[in-house]
N, C-alpha and C. Protein backbone atom coordinates (compact mmCIF):
# COMPACT_ATOMS: atom_id res chain seq x y z
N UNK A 1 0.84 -1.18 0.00
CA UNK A 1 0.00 0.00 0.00
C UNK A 1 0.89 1.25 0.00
N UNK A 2 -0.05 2.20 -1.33
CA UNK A 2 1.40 3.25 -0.98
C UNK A 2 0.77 4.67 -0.32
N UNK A 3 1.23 5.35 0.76
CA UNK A 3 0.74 6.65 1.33
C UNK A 3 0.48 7.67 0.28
N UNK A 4 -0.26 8.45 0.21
CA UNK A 4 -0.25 9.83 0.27
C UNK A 4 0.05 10.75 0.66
N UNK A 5 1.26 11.43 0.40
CA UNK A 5 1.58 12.74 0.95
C UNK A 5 1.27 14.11 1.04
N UNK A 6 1.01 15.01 1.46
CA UNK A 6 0.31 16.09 0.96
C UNK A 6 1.40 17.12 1.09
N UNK A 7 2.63 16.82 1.07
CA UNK A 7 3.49 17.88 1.13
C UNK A 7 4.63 17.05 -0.12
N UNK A 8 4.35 18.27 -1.25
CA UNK A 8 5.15 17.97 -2.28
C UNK A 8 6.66 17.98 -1.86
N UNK A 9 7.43 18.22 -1.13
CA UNK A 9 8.59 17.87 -0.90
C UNK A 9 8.97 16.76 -0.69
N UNK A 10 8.10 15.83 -0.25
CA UNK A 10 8.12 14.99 0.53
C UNK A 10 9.23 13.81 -0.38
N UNK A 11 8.40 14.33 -2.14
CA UNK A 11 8.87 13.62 -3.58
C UNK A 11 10.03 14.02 -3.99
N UNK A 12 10.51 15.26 -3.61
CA UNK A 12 11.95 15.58 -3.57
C UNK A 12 12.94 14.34 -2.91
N UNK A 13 12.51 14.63 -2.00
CA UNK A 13 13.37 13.68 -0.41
C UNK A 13 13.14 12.23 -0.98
N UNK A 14 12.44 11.91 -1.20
CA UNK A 14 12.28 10.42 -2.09
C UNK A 14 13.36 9.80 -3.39
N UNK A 15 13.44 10.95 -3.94
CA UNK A 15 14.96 10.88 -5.48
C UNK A 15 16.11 10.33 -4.88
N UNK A 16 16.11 9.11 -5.76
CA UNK A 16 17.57 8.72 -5.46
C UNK A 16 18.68 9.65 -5.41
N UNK A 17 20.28 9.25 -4.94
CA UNK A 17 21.15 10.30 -4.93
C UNK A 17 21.59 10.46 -6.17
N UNK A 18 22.18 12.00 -6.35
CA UNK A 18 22.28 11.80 -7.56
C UNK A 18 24.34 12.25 -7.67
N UNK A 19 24.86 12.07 -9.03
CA UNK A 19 26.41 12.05 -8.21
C UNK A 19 26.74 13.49 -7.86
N UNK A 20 28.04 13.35 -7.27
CA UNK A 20 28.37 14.82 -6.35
C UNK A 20 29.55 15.49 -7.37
N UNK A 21 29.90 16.41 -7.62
CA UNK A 21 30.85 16.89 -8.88
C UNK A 21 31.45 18.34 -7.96
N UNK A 22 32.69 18.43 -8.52
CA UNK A 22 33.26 19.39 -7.89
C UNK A 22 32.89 20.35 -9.87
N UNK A 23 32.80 21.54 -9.35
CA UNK A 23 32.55 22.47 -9.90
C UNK A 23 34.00 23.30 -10.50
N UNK A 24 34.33 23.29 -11.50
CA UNK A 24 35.07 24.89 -11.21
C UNK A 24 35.14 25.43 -12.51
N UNK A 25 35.14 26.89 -12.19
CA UNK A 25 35.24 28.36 -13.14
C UNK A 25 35.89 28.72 -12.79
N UNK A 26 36.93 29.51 -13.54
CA UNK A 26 38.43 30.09 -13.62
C UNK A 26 39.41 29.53 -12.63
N UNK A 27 39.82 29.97 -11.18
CA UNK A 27 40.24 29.65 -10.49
C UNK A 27 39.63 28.63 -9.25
N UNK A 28 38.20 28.46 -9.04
CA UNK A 28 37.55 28.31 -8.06
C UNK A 28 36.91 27.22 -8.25
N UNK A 29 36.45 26.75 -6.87
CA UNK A 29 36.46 25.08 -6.85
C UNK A 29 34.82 24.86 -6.26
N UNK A 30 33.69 24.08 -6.35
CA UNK A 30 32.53 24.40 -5.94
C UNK A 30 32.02 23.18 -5.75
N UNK A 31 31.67 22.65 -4.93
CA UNK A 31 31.22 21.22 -4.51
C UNK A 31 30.10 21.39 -4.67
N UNK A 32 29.47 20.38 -5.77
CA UNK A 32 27.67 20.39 -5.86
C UNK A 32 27.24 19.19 -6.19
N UNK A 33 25.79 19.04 -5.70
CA UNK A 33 25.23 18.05 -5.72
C UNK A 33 23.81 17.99 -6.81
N UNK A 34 23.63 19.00 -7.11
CA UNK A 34 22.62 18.92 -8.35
C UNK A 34 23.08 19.42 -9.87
N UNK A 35 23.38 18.15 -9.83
CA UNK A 35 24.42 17.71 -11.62
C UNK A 35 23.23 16.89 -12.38
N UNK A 36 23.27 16.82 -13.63
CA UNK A 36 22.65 15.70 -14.07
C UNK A 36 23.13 15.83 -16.40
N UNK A 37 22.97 14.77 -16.90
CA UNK A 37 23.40 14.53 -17.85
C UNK A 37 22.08 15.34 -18.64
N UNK A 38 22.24 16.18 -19.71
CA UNK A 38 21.54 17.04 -20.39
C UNK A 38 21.12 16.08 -22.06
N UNK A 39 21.90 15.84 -22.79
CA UNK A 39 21.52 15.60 -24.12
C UNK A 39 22.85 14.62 -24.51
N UNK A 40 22.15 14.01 -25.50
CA UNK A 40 23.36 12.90 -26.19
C UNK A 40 23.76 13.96 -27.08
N UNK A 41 22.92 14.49 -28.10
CA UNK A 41 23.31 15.16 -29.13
C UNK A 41 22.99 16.51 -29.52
N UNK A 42 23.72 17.65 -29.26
CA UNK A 42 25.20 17.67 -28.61
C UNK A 42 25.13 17.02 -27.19
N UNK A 43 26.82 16.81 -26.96
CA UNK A 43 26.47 16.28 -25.58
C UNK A 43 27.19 17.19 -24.70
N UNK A 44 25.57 16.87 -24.06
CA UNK A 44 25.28 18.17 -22.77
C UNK A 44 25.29 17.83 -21.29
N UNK A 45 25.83 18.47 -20.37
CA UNK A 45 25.40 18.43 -19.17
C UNK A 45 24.94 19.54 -18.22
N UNK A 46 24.02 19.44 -17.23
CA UNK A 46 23.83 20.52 -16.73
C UNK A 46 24.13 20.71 -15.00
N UNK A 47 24.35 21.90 -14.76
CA UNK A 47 24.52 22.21 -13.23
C UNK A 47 23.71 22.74 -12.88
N UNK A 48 23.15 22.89 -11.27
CA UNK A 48 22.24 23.76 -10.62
C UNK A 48 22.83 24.35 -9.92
N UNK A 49 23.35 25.94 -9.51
CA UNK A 49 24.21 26.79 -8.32
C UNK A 49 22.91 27.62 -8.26
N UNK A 50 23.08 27.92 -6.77
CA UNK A 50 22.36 28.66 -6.19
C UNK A 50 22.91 30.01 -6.89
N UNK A 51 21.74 31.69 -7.05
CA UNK A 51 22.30 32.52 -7.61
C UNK A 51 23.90 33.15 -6.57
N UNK A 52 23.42 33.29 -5.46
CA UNK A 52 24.00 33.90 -4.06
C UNK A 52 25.50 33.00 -4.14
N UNK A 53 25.67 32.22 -4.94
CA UNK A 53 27.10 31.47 -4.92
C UNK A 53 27.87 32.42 -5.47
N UNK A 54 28.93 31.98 -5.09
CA UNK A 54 30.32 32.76 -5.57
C UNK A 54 30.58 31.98 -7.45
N UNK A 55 30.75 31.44 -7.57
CA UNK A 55 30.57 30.13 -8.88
C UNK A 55 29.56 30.41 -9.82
N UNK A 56 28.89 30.42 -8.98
CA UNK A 56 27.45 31.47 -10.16
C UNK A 56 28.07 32.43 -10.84
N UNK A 57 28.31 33.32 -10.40
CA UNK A 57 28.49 34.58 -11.00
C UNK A 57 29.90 34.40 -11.90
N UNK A 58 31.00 33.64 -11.66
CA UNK A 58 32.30 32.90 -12.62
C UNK A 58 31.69 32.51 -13.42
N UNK A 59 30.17 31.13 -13.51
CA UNK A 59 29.82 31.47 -14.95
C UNK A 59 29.08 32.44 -15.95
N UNK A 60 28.39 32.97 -15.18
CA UNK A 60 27.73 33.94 -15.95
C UNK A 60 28.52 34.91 -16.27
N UNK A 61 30.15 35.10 -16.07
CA UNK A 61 31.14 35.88 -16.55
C UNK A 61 31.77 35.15 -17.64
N UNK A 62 32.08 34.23 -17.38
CA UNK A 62 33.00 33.20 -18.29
C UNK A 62 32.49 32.25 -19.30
N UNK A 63 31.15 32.42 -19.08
CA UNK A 63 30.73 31.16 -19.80
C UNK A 63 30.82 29.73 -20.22
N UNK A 64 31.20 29.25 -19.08
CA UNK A 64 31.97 27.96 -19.29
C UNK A 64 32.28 27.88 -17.64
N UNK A 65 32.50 26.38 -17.73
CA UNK A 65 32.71 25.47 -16.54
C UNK A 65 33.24 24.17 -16.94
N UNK A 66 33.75 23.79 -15.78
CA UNK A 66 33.86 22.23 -15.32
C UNK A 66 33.65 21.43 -14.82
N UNK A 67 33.40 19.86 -15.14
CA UNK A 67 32.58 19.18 -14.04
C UNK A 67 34.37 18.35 -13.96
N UNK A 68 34.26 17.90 -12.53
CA UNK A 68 35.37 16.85 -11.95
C UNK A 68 34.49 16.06 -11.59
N UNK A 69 34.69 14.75 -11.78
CA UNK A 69 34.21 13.97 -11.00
C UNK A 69 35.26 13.17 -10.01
N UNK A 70 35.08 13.52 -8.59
CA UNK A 70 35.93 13.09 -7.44
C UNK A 70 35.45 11.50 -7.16
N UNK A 71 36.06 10.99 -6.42
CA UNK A 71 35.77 9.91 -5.89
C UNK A 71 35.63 9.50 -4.54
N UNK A 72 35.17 8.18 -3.92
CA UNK A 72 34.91 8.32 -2.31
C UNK A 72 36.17 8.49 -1.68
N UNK A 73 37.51 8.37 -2.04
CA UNK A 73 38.64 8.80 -1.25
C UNK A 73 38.70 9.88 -1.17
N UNK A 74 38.17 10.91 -1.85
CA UNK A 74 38.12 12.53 -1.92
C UNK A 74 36.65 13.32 -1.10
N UNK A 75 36.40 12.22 -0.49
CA UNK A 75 35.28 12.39 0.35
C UNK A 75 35.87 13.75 1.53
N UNK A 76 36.85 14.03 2.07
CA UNK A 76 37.11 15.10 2.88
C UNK A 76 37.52 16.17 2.03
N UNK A 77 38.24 15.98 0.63
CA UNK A 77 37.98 17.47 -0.27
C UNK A 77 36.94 17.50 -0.28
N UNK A 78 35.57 17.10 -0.46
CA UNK A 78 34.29 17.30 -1.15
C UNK A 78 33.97 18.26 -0.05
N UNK A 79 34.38 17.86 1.28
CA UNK A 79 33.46 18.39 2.53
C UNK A 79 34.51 19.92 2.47
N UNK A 80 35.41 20.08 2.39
CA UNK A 80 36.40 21.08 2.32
C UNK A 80 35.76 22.43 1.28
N UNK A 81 35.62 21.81 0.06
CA UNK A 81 35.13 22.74 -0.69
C UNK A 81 33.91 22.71 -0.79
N UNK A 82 33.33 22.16 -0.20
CA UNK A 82 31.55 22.56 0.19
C UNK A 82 31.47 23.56 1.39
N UNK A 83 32.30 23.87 1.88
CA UNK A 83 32.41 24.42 3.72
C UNK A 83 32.87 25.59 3.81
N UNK A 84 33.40 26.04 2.51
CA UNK A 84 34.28 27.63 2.32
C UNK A 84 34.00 28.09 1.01
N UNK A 85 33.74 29.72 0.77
CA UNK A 85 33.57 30.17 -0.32
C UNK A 85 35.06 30.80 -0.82
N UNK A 86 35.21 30.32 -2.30
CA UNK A 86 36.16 30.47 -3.30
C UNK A 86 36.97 32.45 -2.72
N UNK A 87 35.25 33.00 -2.77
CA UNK A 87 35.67 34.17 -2.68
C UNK A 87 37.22 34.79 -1.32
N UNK A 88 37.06 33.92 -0.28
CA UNK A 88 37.85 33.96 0.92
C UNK A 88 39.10 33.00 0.77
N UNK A 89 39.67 32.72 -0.40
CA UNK A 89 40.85 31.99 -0.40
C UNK A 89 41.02 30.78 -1.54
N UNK A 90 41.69 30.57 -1.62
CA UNK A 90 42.26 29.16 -2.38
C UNK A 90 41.60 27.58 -2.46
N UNK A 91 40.56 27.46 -2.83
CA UNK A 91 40.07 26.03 -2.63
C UNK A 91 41.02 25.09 -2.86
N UNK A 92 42.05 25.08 -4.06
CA UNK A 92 42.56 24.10 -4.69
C UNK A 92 44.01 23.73 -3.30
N UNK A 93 44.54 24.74 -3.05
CA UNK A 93 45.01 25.04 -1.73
C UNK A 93 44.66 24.46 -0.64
N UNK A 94 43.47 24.87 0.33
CA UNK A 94 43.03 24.51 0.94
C UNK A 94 42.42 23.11 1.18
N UNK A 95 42.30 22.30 0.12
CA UNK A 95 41.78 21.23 0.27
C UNK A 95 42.64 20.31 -0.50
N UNK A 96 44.24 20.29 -0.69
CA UNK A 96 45.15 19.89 -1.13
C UNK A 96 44.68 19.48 -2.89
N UNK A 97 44.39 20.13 -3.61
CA UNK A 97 44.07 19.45 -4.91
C UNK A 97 44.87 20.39 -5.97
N UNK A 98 45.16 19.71 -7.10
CA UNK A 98 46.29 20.55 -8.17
C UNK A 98 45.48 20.99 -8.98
N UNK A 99 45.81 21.97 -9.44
CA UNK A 99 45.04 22.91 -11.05
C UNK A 99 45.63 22.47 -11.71
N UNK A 100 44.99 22.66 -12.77
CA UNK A 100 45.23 22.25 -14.12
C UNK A 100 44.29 23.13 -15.43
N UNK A 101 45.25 23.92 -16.01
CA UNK A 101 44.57 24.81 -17.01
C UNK A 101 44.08 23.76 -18.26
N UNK A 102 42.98 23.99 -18.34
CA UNK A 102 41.64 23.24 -19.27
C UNK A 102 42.59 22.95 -20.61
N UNK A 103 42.34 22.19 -21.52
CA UNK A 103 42.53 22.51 -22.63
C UNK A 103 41.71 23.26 -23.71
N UNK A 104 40.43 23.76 -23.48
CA UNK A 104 39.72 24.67 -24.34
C UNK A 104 38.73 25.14 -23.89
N UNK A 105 38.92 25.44 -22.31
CA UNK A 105 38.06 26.63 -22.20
C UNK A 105 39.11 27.34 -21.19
N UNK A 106 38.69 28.36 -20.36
CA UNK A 106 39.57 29.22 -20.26
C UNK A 106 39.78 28.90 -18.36
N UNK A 107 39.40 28.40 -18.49
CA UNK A 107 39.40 27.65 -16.85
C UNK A 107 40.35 26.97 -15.90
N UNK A 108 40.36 25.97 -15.04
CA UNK A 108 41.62 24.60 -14.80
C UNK A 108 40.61 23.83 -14.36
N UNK A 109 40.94 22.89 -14.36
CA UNK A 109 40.43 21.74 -13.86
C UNK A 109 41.14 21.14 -12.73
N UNK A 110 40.84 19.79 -12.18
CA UNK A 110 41.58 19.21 -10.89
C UNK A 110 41.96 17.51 -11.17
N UNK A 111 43.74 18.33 -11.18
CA UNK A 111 44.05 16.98 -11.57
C UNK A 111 43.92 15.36 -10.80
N UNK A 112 43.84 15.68 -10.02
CA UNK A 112 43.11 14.59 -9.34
C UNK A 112 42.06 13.38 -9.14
N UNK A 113 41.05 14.49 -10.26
CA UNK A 113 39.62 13.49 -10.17
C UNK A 113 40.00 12.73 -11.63
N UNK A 114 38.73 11.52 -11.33
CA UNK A 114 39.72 10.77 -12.65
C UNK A 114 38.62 10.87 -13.99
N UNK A 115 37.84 12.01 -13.60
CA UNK A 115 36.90 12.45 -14.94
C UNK A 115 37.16 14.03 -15.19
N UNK A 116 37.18 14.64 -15.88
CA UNK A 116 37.03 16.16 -16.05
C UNK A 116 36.44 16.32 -17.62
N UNK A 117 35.26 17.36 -17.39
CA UNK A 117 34.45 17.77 -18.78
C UNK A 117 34.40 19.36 -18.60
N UNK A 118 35.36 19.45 -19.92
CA UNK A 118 35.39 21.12 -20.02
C UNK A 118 34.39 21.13 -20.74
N UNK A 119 33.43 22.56 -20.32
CA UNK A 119 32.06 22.92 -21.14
C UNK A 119 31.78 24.25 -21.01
N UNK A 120 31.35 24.81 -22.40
CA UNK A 120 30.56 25.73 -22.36
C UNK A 120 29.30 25.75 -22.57
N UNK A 121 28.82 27.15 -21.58
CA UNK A 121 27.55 27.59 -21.60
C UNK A 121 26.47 27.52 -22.77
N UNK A 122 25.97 27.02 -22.83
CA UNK A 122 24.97 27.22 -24.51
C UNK A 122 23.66 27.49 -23.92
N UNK A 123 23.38 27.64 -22.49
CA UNK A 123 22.32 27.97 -21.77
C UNK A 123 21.77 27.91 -20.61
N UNK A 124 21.33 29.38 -20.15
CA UNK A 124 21.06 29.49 -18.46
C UNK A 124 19.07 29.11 -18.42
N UNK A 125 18.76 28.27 -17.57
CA UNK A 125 17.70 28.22 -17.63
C UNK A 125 17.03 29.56 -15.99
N UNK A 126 16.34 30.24 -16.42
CA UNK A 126 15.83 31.19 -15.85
C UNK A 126 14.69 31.17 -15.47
N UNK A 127 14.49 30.23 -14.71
CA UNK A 127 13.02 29.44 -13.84
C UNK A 127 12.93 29.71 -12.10
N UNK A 128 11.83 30.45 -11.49
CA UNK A 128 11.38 31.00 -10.34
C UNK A 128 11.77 29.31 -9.56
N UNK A 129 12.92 29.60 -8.74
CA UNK A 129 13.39 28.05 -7.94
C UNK A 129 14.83 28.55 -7.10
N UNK A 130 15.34 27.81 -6.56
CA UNK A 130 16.30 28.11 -5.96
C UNK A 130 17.74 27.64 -6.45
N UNK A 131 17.68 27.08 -7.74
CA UNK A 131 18.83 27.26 -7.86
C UNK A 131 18.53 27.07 -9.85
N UNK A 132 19.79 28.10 -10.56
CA UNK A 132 19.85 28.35 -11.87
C UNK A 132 20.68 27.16 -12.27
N UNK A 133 19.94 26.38 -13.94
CA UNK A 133 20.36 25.56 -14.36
C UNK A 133 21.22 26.05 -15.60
N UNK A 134 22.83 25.63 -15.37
CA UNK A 134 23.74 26.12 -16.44
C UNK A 134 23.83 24.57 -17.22
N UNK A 135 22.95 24.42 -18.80
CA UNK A 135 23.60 23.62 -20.00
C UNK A 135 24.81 24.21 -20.05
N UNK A 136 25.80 23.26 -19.82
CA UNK A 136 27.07 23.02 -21.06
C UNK A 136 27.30 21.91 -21.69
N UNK A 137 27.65 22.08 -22.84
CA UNK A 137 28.04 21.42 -24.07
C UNK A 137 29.67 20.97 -23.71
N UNK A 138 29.83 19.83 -23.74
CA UNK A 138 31.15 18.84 -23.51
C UNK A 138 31.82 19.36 -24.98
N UNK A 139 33.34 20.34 -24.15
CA UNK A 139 33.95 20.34 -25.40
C UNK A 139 34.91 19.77 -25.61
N UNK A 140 35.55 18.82 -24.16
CA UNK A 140 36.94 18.39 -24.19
C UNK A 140 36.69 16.97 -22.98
N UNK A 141 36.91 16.09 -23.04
CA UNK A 141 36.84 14.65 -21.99
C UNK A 141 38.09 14.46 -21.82
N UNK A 142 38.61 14.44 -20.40
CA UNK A 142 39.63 13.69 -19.87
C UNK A 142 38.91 12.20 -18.97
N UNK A 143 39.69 11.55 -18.97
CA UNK A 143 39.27 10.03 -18.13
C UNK A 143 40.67 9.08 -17.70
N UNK A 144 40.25 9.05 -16.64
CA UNK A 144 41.48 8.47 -16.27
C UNK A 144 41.33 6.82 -17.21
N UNK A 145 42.10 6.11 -17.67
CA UNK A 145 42.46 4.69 -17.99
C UNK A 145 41.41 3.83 -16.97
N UNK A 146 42.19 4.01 -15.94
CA UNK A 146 41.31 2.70 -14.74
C UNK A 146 39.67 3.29 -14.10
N UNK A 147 39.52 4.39 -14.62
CA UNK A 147 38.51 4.87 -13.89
C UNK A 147 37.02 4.02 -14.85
N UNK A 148 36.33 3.13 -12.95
CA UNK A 148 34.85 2.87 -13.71
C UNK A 148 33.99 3.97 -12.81
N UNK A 149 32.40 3.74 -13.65
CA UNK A 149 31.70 4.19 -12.98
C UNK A 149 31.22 4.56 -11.07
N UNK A 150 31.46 3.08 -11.18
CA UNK A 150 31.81 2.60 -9.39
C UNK A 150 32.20 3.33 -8.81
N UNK A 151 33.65 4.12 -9.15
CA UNK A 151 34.40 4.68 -8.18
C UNK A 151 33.58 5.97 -7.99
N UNK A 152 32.55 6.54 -8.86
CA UNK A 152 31.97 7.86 -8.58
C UNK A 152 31.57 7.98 -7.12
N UNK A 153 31.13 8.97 -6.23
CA UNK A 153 30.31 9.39 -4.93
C UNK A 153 29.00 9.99 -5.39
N UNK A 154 28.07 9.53 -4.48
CA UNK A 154 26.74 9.56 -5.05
C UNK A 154 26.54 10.68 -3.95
N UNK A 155 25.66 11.76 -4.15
CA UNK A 155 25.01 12.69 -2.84
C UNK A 155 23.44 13.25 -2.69
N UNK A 156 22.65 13.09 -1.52
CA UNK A 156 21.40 13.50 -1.86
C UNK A 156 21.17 13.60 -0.10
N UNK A 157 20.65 15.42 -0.18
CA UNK A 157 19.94 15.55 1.21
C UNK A 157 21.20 14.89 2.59
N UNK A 158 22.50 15.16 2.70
CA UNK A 158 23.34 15.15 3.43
C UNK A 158 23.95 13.83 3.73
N UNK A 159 23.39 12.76 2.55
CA UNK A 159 24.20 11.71 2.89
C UNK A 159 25.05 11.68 1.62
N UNK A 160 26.09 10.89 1.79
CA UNK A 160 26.78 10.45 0.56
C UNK A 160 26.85 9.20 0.80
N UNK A 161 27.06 8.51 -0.69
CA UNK A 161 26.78 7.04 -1.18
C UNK A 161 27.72 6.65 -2.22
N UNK A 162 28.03 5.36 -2.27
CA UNK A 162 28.51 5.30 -3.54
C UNK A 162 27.92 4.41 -4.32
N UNK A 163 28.03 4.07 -5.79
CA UNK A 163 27.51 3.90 -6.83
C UNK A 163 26.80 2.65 -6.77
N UNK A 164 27.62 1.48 -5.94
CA UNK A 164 26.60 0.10 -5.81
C UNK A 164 27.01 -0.80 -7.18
N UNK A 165 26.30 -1.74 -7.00
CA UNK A 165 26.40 -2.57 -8.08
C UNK A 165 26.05 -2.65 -9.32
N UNK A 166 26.38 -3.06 -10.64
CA UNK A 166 25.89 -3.44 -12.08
C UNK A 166 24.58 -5.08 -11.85
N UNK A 167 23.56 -4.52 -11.56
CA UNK A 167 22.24 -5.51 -11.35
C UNK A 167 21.89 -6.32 -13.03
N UNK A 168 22.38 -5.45 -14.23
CA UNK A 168 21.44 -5.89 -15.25
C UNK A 168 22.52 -4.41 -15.80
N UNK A 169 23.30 -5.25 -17.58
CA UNK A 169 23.35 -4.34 -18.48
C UNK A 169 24.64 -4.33 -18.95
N UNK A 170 25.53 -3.85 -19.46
CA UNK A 170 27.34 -4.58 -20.02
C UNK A 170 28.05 -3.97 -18.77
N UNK A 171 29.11 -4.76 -19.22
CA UNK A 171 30.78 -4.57 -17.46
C UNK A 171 30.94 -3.44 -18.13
N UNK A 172 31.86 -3.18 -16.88
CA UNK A 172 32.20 -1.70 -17.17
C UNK A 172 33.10 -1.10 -18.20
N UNK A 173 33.97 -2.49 -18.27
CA UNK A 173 34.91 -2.29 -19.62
C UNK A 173 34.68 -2.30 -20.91
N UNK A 174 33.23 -2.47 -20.75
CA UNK A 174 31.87 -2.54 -22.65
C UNK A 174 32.01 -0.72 -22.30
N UNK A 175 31.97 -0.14 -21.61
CA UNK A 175 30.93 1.55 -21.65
C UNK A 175 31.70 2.10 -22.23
N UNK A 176 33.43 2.50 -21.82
CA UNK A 176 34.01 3.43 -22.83
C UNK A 176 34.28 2.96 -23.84
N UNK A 177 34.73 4.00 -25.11
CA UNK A 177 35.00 3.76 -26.04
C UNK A 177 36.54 4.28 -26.51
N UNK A 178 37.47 3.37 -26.23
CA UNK A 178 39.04 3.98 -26.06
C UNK A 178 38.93 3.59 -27.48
């Protein structure tokens, strides 16, 4: 039997986790949890930053971003650069992680994580909510060799998770295409 809720949040709090991505524009590093894959063709992904972020406003200057994808050993950077704004100091610094200037957008990335997608902006979605959705268009893929899906960190509503098992569908060594 399934309840009725009468408080639409309730269906929020219900969504699986979804993964956790370190953020960054120009210099600055942004731990977020509302990421999600946009379009095969072009291929798109999108971010949600609150406007009041420091990161917000890097893209709506720069037009362009990065997604890292960290892993559960980077579970105390994640908490590091979720806990301090860019604007008051050095994330990459502070939470021991290396820059790395993009190859085609004007940004760095973090050499560390074993995914990085340089992207530009092709669109701000401008919807009454609490946080603005930036499309970017994948213009450049780094991947580490050994990196599977698995190793991603999953985040939703203050827990973190990781990815779990392949139940049904090809190993992990069918997905990329080297």
């Amino acid at each position: 039997m399934k309840n009725i809720h009468s408080n639409p949040m309730d269906g929020i709090i219900a969504l699986p986790a979804f993964p956790v991505v370190f953020v960054t524009s120009d210099k600055n590093i942004m731990a977020a949890g509302a990421f999600h894959f946009y379009s095969f063709e072009p291929p798109c992904v999108m971010g949600g930053i609150k406007p009041e972020k420091y990161t917000h406003r890097l893209i709506i200057d720069k037009k362009e971003f990065a997604i890292n994808i960290p892993i559960k050993e980077q579970l105390d950077k994640i908490q590091i650069c979720g806990s301090i704004s860019g604007k008051n100091g050095n994330k990459f610094e502070k939470a021991g992680l290396t820059s790395r200037k993009a190859n085609k957008i004007d940004s760095f990335i973090i050499e560390e994580c074993p995914v990085n997608l340089e992207c530009k902006v092709v669109h701000k979605i401008d919807y009454p909510g609490s946080h603005d959705w930036f499309i970017g268009e994948i213009v450049e893929v780094h991947i580490d060799e050994h990196y599977t899906r698995d190793d991603a960190l999953m985040f939703w509503l203050g827990q973190f998770r990781t990815v779990g098992k392949i139940i049904e569908g090809r190993p992990n060594n069918e997905i990329f295409v080297r």
